[in-house]
PDB file of N, CA and C in Angstrom:
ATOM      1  N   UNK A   1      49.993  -5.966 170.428  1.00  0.00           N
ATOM      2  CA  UNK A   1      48.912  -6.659 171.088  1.00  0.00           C
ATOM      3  C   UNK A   1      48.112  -5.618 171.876  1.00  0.00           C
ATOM      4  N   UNK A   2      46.716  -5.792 171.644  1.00  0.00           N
ATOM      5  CA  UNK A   2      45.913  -4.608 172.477  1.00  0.00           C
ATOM      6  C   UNK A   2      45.840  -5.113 173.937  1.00  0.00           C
ATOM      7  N   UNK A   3      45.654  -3.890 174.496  1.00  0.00           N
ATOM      8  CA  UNK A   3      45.660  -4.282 176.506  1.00  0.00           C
ATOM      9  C   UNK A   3      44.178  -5.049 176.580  1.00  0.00           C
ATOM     10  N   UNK A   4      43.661  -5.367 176.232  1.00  0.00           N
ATOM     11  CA  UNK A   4      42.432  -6.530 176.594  1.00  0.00           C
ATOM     12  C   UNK A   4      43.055  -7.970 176.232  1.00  0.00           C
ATOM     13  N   UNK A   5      43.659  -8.023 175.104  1.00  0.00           N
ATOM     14  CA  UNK A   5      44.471  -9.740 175.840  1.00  0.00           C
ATOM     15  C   UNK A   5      45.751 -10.086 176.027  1.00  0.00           C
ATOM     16  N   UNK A   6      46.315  -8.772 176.320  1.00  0.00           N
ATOM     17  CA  UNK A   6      46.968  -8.385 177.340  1.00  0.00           C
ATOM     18  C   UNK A   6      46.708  -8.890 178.989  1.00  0.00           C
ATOM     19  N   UNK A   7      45.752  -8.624 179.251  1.00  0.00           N
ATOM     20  CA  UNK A   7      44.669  -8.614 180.365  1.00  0.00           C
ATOM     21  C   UNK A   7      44.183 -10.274 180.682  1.00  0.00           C
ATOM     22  N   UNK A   8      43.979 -10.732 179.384  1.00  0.00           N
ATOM     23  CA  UNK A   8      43.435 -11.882 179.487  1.00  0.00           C
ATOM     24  C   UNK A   8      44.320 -13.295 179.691  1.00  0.00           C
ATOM     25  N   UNK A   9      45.705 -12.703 178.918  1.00  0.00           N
ATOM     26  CA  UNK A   9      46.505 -13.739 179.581  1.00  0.00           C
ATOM     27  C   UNK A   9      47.458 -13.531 180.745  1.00  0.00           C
ATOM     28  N   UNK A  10      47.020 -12.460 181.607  1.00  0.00           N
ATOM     29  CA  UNK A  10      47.932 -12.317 182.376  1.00  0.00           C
ATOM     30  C   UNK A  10      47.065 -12.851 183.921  1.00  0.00           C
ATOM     31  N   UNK A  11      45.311 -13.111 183.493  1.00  0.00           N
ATOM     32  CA  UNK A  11      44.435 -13.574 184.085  1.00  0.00           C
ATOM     33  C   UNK A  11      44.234 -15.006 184.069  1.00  0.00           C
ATOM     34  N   UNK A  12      45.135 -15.693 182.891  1.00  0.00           N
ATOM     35  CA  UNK A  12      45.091 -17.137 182.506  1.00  0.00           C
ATOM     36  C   UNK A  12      45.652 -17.879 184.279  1.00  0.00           C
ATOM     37  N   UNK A  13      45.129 -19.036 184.496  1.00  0.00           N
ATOM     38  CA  UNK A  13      46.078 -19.473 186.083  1.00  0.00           C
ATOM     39  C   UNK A  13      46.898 -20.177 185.609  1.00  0.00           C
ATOM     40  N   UNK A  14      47.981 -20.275 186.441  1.00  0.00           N
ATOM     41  CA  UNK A  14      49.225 -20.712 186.096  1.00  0.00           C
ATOM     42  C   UNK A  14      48.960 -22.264 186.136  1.00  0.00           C
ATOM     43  N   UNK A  15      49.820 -23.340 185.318  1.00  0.00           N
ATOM     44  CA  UNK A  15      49.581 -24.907 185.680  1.00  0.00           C
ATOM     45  C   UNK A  15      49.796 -25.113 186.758  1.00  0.00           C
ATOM     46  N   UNK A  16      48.724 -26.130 187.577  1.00  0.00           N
ATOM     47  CA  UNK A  16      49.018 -26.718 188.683  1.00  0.00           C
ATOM     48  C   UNK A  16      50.302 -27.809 188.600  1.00  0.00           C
ATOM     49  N   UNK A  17      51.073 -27.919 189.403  1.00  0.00           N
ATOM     50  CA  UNK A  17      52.334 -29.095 189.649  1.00  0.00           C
ATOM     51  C   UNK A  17      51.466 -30.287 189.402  1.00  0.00           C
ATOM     52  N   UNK A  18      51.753 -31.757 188.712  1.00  0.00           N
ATOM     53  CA  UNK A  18      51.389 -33.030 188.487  1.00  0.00           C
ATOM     54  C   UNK A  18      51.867 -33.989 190.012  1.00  0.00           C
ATOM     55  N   UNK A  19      51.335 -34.061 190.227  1.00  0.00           N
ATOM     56  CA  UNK A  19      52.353 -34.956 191.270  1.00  0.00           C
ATOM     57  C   UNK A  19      52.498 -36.466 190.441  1.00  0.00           C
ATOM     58  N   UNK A  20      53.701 -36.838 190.147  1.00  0.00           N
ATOM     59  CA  UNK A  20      54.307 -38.245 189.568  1.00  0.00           C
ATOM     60  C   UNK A  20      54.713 -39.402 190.296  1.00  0.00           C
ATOM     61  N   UNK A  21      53.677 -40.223 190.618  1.00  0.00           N
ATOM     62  CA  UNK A  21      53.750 -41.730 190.811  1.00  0.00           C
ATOM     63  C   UNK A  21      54.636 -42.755 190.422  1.00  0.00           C
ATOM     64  N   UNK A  22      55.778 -43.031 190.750  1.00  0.00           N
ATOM     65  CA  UNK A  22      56.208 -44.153 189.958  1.00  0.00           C
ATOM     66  C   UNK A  22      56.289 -45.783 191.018  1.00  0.00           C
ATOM     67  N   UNK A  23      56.006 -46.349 190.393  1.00  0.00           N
ATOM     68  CA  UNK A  23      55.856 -47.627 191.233  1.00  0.00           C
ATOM     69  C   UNK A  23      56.750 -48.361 190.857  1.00  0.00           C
ATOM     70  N   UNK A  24      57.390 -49.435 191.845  1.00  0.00           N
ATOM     71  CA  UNK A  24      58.436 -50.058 191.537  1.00  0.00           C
ATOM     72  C   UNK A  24      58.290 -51.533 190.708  1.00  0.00           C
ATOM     73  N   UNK A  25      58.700 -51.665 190.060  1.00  0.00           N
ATOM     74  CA  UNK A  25      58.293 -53.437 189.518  1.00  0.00           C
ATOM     75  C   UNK A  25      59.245 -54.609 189.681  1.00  0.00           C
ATOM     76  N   UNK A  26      58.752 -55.179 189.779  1.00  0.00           N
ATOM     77  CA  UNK A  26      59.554 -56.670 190.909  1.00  0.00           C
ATOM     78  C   UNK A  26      59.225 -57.999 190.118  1.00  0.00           C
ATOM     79  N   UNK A  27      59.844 -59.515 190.463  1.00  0.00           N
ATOM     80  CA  UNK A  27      59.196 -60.107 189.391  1.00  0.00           C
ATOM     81  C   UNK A  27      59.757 -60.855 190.478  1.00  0.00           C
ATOM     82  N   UNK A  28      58.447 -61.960 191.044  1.00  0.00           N
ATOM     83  CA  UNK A  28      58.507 -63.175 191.781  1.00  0.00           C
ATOM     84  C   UNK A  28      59.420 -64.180 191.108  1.00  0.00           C
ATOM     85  N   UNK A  29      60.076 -64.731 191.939  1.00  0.00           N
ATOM     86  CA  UNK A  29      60.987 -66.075 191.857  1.00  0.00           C
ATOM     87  C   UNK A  29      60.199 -66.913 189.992  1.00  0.00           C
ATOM     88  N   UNK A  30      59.130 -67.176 190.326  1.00  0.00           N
ATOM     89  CA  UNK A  30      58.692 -67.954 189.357  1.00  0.00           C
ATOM     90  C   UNK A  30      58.611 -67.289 187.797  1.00  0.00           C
ATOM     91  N   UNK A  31      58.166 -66.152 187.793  1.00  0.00           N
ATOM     92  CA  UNK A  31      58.158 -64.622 186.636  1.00  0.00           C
ATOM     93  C   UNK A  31      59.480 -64.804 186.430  1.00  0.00           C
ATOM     94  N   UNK A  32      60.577 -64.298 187.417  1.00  0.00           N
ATOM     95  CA  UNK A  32      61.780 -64.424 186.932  1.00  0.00           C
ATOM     96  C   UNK A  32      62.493 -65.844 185.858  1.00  0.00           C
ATOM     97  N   UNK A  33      62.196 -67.003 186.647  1.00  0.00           N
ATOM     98  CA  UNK A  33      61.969 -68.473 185.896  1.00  0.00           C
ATOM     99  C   UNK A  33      61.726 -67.881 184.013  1.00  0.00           C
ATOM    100  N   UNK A  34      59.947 -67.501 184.707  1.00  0.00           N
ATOM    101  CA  UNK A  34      59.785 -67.581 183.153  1.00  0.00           C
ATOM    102  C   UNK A  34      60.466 -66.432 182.488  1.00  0.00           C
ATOM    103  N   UNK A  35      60.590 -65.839 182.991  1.00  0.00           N
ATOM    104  CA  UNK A  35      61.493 -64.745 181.893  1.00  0.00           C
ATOM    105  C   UNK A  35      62.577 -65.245 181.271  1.00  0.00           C
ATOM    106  N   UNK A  36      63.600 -65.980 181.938  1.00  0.00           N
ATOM    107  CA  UNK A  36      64.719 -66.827 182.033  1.00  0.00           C
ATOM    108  C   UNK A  36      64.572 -68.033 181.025  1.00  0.00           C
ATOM    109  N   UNK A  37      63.479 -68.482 181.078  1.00  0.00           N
ATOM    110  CA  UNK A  37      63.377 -69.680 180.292  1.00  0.00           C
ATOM    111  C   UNK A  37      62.894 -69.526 178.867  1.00  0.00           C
ATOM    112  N   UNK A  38      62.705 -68.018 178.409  1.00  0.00           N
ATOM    113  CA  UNK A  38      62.595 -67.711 176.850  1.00  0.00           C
ATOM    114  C   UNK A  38      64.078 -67.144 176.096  1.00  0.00           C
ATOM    115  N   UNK A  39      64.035 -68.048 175.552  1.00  0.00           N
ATOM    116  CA  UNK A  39      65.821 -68.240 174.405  1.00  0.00           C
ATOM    117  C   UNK A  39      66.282 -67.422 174.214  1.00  0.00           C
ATOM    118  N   UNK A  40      64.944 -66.857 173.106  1.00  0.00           N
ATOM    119  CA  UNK A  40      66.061 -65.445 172.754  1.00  0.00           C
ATOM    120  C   UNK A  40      65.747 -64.102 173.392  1.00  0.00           C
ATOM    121  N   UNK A  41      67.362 -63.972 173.490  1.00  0.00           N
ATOM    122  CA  UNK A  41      67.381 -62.195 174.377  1.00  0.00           C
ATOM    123  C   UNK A  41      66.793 -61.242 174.045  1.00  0.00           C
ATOM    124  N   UNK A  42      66.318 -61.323 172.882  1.00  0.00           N
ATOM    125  CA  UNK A  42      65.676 -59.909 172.104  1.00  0.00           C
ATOM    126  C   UNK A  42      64.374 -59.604 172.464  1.00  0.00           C
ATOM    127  N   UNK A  43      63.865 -60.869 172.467  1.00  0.00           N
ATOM    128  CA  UNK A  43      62.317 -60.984 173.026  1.00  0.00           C
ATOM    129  C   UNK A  43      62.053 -60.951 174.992  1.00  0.00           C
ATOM    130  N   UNK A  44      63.181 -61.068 175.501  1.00  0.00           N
ATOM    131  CA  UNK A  44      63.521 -60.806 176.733  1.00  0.00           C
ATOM    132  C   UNK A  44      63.791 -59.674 177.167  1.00  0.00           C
ATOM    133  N   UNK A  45      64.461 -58.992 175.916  1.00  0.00           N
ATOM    134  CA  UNK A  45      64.473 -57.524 176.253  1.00  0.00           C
ATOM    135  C   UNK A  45      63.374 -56.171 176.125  1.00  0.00           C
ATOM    136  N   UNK A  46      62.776 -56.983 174.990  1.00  0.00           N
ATOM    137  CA  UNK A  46      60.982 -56.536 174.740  1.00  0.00           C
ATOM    138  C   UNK A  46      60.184 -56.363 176.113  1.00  0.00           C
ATOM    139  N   UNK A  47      60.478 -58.047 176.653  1.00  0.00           N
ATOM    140  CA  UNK A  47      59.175 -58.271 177.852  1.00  0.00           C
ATOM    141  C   UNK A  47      59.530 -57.831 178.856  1.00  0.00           C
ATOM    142  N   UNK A  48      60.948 -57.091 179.129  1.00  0.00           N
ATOM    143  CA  UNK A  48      61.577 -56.014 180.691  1.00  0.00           C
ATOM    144  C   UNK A  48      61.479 -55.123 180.367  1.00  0.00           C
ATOM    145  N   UNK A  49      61.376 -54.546 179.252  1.00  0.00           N
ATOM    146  CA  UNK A  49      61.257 -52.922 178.569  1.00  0.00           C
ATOM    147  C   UNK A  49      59.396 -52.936 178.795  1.00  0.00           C
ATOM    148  N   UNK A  50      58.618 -53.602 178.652  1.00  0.00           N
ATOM    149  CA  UNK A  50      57.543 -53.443 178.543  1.00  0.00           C
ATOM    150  C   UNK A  50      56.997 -53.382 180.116  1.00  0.00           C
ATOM    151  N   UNK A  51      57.680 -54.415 180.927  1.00  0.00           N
ATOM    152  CA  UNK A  51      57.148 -54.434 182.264  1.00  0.00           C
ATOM    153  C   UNK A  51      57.957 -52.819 182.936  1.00  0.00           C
ATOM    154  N   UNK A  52      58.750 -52.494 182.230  1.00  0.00           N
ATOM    155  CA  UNK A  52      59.468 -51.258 182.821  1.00  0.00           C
ATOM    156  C   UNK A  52      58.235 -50.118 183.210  1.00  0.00           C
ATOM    157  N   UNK A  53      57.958 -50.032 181.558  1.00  0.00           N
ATOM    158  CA  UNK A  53      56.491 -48.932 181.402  1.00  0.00           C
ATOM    159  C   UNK A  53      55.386 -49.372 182.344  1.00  0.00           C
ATOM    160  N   UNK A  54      55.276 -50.182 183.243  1.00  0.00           N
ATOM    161  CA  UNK A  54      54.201 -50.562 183.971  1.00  0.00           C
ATOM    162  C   UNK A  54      54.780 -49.191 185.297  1.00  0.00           C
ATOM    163  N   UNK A  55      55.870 -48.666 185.905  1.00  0.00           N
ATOM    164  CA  UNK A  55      56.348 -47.795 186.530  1.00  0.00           C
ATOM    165  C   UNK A  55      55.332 -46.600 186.634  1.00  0.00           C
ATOM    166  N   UNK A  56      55.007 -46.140 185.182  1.00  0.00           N
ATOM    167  CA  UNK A  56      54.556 -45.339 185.092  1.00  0.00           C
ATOM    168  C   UNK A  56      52.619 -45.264 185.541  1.00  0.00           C
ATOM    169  N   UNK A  57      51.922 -46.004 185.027  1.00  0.00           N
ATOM    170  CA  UNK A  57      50.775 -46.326 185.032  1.00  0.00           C
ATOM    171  C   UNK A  57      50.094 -47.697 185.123  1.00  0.00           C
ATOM    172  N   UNK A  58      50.433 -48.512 186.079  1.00  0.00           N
ATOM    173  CA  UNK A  58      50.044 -49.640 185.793  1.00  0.00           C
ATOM    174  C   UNK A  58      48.609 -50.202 185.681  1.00  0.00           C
ATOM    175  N   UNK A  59      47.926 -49.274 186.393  1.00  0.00           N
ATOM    176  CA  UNK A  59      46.656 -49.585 185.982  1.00  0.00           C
ATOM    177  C   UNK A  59      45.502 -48.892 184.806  1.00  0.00           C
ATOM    178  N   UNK A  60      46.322 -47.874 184.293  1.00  0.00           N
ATOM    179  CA  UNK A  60      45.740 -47.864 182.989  1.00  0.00           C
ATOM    180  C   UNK A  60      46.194 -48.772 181.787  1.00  0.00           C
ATOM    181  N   UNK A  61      47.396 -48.964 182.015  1.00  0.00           N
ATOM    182  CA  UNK A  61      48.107 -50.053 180.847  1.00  0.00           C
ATOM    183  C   UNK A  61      47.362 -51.401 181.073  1.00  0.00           C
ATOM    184  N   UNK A  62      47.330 -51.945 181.972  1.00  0.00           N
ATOM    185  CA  UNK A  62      46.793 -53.490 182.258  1.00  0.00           C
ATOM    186  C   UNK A  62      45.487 -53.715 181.919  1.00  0.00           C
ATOM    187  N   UNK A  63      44.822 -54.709 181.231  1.00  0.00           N
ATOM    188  CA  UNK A  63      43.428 -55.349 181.188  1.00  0.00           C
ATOM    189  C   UNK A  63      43.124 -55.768 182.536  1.00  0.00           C
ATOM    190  N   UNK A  64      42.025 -55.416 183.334  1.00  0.00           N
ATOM    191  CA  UNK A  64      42.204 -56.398 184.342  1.00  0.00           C
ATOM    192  C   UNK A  64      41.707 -57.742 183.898  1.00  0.00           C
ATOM    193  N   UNK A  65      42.136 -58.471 184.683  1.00  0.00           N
ATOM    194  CA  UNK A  65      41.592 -59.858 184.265  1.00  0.00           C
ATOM    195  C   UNK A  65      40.247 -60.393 185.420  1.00  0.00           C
ATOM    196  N   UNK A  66      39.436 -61.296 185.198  1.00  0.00           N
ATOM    197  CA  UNK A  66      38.360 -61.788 185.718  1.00  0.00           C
ATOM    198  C   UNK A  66      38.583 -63.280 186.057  1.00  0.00           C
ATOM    199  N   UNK A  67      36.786 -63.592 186.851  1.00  0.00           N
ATOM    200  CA  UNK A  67      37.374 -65.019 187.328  1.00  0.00           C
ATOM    201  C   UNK A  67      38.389 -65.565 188.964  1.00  0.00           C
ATOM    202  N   UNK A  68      38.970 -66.316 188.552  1.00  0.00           N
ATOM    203  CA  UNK A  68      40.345 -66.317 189.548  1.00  0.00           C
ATOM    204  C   UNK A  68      41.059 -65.638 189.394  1.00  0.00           C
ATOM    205  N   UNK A  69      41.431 -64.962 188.607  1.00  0.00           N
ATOM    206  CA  UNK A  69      42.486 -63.836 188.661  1.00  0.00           C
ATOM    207  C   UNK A  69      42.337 -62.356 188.697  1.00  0.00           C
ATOM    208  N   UNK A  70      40.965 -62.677 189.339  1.00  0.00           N
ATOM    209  CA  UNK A  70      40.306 -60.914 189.533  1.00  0.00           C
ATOM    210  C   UNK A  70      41.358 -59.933 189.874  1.00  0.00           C
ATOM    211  N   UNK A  71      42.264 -59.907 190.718  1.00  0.00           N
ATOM    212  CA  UNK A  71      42.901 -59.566 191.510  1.00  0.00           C
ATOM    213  C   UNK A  71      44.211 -58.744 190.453  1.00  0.00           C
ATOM    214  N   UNK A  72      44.644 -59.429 189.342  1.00  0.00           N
ATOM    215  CA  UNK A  72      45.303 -59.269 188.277  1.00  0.00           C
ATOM    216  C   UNK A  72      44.983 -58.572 187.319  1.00  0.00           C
ATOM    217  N   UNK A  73      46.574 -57.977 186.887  1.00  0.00           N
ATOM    218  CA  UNK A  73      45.951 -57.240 184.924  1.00  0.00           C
ATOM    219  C   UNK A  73      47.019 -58.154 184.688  1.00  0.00           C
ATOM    220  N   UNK A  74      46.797 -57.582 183.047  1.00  0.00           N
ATOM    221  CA  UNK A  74      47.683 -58.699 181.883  1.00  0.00           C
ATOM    222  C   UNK A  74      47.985 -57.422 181.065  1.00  0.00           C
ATOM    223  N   UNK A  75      49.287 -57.153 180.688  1.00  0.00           N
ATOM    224  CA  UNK A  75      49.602 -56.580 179.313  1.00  0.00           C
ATOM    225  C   UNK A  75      50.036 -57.212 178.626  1.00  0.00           C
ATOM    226  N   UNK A  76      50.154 -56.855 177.299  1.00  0.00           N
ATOM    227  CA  UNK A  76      50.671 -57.950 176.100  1.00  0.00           C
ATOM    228  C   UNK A  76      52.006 -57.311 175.788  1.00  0.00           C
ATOM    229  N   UNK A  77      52.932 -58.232 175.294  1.00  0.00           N
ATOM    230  CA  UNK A  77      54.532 -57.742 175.552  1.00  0.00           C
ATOM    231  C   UNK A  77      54.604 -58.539 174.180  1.00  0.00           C
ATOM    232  N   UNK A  78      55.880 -58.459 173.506  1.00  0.00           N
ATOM    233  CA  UNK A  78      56.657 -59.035 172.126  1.00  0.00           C
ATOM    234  C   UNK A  78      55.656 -59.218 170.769  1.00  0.00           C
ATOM    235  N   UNK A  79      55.292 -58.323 170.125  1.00  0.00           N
ATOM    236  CA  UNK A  79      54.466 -58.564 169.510  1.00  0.00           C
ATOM    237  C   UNK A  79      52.927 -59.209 169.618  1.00  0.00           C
ATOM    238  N   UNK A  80      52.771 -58.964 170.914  1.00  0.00           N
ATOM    239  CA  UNK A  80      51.499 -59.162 171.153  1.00  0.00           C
ATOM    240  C   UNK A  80      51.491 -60.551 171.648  1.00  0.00           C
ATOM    241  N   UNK A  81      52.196 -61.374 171.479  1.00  0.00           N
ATOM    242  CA  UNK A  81      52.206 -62.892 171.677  1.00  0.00           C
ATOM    243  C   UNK A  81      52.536 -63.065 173.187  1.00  0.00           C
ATOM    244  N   UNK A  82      53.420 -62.157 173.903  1.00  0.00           N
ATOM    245  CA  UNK A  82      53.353 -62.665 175.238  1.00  0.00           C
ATOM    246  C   UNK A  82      52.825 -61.975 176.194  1.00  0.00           C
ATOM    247  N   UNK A  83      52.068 -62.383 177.045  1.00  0.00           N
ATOM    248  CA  UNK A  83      51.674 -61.791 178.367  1.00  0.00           C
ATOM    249  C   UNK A  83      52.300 -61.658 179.510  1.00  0.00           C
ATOM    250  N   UNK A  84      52.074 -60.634 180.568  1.00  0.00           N
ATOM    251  CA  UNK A  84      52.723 -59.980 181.887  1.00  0.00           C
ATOM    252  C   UNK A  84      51.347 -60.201 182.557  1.00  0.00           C
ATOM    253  N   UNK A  85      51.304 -60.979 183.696  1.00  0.00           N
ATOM    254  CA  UNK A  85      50.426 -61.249 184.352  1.00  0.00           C
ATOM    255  C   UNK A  85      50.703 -60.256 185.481  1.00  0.00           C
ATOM    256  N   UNK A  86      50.655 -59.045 186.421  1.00  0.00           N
ATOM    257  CA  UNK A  86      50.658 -58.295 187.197  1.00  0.00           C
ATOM    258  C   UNK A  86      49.862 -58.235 188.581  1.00  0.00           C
ATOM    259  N   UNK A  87      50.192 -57.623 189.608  1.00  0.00           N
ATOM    260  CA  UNK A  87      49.151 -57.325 190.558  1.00  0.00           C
ATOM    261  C   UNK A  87      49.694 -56.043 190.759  1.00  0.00           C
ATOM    262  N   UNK A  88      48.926 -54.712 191.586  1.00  0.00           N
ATOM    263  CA  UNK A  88      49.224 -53.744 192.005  1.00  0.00           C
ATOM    264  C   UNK A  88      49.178 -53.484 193.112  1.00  0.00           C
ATOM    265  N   UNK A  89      50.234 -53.378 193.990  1.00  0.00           N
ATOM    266  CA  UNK A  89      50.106 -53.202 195.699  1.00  0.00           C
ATOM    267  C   UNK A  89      50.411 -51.717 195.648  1.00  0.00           C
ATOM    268  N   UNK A  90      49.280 -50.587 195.338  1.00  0.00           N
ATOM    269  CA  UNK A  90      49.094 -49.362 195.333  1.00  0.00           C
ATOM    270  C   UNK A  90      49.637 -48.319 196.779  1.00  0.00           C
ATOM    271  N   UNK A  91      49.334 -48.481 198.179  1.00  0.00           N
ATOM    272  CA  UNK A  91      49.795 -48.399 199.077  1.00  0.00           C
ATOM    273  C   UNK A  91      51.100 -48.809 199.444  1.00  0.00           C
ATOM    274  N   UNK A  92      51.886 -49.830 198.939  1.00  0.00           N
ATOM    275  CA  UNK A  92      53.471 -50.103 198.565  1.00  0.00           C
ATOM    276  C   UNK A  92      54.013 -49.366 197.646  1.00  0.00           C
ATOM    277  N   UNK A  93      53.234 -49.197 196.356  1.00  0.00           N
ATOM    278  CA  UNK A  93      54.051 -48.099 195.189  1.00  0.00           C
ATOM    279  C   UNK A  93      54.844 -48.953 194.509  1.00  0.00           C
ATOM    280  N   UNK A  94      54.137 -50.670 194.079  1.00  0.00           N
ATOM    281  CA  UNK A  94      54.732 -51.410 193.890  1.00  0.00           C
ATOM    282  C   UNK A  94      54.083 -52.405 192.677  1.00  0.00           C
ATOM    283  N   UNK A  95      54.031 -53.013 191.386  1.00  0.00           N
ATOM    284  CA  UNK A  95      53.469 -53.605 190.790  1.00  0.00           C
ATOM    285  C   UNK A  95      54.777 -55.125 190.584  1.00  0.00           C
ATOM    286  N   UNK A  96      53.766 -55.748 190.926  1.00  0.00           N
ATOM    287  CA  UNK A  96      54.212 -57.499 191.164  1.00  0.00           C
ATOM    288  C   UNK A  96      54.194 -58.317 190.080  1.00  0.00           C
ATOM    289  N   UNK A  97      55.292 -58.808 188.631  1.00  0.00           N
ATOM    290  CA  UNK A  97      55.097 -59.558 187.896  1.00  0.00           C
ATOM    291  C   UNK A  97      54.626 -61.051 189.010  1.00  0.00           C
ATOM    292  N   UNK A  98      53.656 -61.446 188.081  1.00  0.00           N
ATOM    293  CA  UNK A  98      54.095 -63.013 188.394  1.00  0.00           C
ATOM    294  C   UNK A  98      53.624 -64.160 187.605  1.00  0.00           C
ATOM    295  N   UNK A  99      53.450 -63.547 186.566  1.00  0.00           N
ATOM    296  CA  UNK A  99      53.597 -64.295 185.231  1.00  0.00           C
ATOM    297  C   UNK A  99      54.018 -64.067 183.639  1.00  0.00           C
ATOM    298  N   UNK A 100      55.055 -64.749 183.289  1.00  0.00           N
ATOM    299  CA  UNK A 100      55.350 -64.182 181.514  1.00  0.00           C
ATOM    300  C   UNK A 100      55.168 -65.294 181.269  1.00  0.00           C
ATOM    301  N   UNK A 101      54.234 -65.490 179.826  1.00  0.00           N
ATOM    302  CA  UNK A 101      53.955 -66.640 179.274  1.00  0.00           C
ATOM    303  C   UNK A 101      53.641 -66.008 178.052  1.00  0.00           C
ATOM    304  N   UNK A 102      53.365 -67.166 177.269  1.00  0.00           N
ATOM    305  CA  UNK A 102      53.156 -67.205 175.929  1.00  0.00           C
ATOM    306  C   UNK A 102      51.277 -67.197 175.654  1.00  0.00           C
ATOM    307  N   UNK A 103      50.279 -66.306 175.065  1.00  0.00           N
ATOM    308  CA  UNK A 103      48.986 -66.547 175.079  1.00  0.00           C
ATOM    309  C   UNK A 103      48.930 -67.545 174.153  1.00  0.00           C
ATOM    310  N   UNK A 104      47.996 -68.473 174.804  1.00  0.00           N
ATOM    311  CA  UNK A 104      47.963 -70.101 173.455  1.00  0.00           C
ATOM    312  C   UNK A 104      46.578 -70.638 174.229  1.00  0.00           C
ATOM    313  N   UNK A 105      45.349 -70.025 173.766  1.00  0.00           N
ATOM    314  CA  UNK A 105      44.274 -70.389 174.175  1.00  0.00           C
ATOM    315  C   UNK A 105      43.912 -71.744 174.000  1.00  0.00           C
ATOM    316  N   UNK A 106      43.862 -72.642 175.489  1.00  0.00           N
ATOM    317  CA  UNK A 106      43.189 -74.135 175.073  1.00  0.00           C
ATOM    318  C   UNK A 106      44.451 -74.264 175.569  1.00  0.00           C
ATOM    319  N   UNK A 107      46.277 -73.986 175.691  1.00  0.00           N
ATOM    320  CA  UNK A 107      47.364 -75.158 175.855  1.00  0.00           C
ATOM    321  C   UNK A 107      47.459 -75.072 177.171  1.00  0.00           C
ATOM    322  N   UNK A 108      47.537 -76.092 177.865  1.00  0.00           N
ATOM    323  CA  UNK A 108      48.316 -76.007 179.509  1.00  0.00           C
ATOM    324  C   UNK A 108      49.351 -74.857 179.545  1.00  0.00           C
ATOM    325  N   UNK A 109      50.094 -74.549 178.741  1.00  0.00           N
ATOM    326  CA  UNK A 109      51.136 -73.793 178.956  1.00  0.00           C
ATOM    327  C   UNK A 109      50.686 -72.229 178.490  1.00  0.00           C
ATOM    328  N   UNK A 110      49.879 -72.138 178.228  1.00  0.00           N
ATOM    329  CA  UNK A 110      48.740 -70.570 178.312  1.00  0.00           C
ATOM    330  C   UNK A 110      49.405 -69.790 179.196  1.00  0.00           C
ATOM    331  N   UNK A 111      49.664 -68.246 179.157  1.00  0.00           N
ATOM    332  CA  UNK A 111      49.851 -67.435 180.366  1.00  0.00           C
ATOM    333  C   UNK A 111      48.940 -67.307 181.450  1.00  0.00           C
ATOM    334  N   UNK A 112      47.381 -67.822 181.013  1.00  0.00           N
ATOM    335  CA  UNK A 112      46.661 -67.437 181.829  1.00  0.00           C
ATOM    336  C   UNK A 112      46.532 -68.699 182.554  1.00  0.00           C
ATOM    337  N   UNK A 113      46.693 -69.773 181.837  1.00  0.00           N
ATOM    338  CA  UNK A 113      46.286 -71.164 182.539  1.00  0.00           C
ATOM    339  C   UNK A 113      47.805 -71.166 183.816  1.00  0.00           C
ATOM    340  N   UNK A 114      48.299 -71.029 183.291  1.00  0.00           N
ATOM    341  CA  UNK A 114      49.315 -70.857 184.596  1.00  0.00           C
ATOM    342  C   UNK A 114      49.316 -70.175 185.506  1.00  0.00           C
ATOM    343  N   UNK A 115      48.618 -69.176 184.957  1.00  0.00           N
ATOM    344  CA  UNK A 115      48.525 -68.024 186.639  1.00  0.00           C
ATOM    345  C   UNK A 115      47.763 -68.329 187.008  1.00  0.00           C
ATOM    346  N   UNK A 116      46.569 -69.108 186.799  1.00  0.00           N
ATOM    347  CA  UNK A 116      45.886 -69.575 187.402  1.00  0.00           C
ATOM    348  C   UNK A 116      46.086 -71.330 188.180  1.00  0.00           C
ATOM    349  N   UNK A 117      46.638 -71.826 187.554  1.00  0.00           N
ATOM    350  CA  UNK A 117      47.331 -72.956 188.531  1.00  0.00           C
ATOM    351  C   UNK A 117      48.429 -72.167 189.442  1.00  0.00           C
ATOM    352  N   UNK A 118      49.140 -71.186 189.394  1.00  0.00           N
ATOM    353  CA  UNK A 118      50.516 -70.636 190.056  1.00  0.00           C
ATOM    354  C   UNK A 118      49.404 -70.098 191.412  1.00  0.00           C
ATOM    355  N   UNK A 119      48.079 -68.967 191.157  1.00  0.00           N
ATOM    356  CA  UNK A 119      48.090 -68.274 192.214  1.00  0.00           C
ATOM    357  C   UNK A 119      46.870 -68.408 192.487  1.00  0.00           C
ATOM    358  N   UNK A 120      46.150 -69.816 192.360  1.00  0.00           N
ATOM    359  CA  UNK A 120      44.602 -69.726 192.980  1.00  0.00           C
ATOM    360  C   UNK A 120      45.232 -71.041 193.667  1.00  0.00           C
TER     361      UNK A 120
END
C-alpha cells in the first residue's frame, strides 16, 4: 500500500459511540385481557414478540394514528391481521400497550373501534 492511503486512512475519524434507547413495554390491565382472550398461543406469541421489538424504536415502527387517537401508534402483529394500539411516554423510557385487537373495518369489535371507546 503506498503512504498516501496510508495517510488517508489513518485521517479517516474514528465511529462516534450510538447511544441505545431501550424503552420498557407494559400492557394495561385491559391489553393484557385482550391478549389473554386470543386462543391460540402461537398467535399470542407472535403479538408479545412483536410488542417486544417496540423496545427498540417505537416510534419509527408505529403508524401514528389520527382523530381520537392522535395520541397513539398502531403496529400490525400476526400476519398482519392484528393490531397493537400503543402510546409513548418518551421521558419515562416507556411504551404503553393498550390495545390488541383484531382489524375488522365497520365491526364493533375493530382494534380501533375499541381504543377508541376504551380511551376517549
Amino acid at each position: 500500500m503506498n503512504a498516501k492511503k496510508q495517510r488517508n486512512r489513518a485521517e479517516a475519524p474514528a465511529p462516534q459511540p450510538v447511544e441505545v434507547v431501550t424503552f420498557t413495554v407494559t400492557f394495561t390491565e385491559e391489553a393484557d385481557a385482550d391478549l389473554m382472550a386470543i386462543s391460540d398461543e402461537g398467535t399470542r406469541g407472535v403479538i408479545v414478540r412483536r410488542a417486544a421489538e417496540l423496545r427498540g424504536e417505537p416510534l419509527k415502527l408505529g403508524k401514528p394514528l389520527t382523530g381520537r387517537l392522535k395520541n397513539y401508534l398502531s403496529v400490525r402483529a400476526a400476519g398482519q391481521r392484528y393490531r397493537i394500539v400503543y402510546r409513548v411516554a418518551e421521558q419515562a423510557g416507556q411504551v404503553i400497550v393498550v390495545v390488541i385487537g383484531i382489524r375488522k373495518a365497520g365491526d364493533k369489535r375493530d382494534a380501533y373501534a375499541v381504543a377508541e371507546k376504551r380511551l376517549t
